[in-house]
Structure formats: C-alpha cells, structure tokens
Protein backbone atom coordinates (compact mmCIF):
# COMPACT_ATOMS: atom_id res chain seq x y z
CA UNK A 1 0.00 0.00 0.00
CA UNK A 2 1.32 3.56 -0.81
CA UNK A 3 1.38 6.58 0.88
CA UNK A 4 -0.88 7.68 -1.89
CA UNK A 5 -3.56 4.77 -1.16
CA UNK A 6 -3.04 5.82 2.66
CA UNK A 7 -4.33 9.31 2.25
CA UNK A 8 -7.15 8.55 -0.25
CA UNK A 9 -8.35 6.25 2.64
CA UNK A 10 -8.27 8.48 5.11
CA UNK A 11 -10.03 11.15 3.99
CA UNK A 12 -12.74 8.56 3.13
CA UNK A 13 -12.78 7.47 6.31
CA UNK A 14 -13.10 11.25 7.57
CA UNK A 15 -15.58 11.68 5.10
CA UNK A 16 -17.79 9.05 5.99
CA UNK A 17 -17.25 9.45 10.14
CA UNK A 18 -18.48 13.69 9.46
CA UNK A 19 -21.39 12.44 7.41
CA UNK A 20 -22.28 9.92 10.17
CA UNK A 21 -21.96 12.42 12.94
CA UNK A 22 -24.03 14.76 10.69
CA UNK A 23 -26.87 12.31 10.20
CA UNK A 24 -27.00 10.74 13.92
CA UNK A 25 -27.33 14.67 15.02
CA UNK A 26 -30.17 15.20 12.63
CA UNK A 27 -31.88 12.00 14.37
CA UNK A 28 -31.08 12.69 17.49
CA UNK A 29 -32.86 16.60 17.18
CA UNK A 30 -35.48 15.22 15.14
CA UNK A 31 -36.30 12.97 18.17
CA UNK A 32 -36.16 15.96 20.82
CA UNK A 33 -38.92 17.99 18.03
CA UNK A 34 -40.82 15.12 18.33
CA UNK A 35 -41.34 15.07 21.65
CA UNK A 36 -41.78 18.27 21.97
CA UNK A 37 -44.72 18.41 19.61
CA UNK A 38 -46.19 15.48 21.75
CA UNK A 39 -45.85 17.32 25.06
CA UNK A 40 -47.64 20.50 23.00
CA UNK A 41 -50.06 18.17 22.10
CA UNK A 42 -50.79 16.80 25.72
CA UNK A 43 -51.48 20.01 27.06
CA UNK A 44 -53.74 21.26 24.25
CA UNK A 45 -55.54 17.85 24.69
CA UNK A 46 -55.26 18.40 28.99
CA UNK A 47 -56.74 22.29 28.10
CA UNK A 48 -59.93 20.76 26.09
C-alpha cells in the first residue's frame, strides 16, 4: 500500500465518520422535536 492509497483512505474514512456524525445529530434533534410536539399536544388535549 502507498502513501498515496493511505491518504485517499483516510479522507474517506473522515468523510464518511463527518457524514455519520451529521446524520446521527439530525436524528437525534429530530427525536427531541418530536417530543416536543407530543408534550404540546398533551397540554392542548389536557386544556380541552
């Protein structure tokens, strides 16, 4: 394996871990909205 073949791994690798971290943070705030709706939408039902 090269030096050349080294790097071009690598900075897949990188790649792929920011684009995983990206994702998995999307999810993980999507999950937080969603309960957040849900506890706006217990109240509004606890209100009627």
């Amino acid at each position: 394996m090269t030096r050349r073949d080294f790097l071009g791994f690598f900075l897949l690798g990188g790649l792929l871990g920011l684009l995983g971290k990206k994702i998995s943070g999307k999810k993980i705030n999507a999950g937080k909205e969603q309960k957040g709706k849900e506890a706006m939408f217990w109240r509004k039902a606890d209100e009627a």
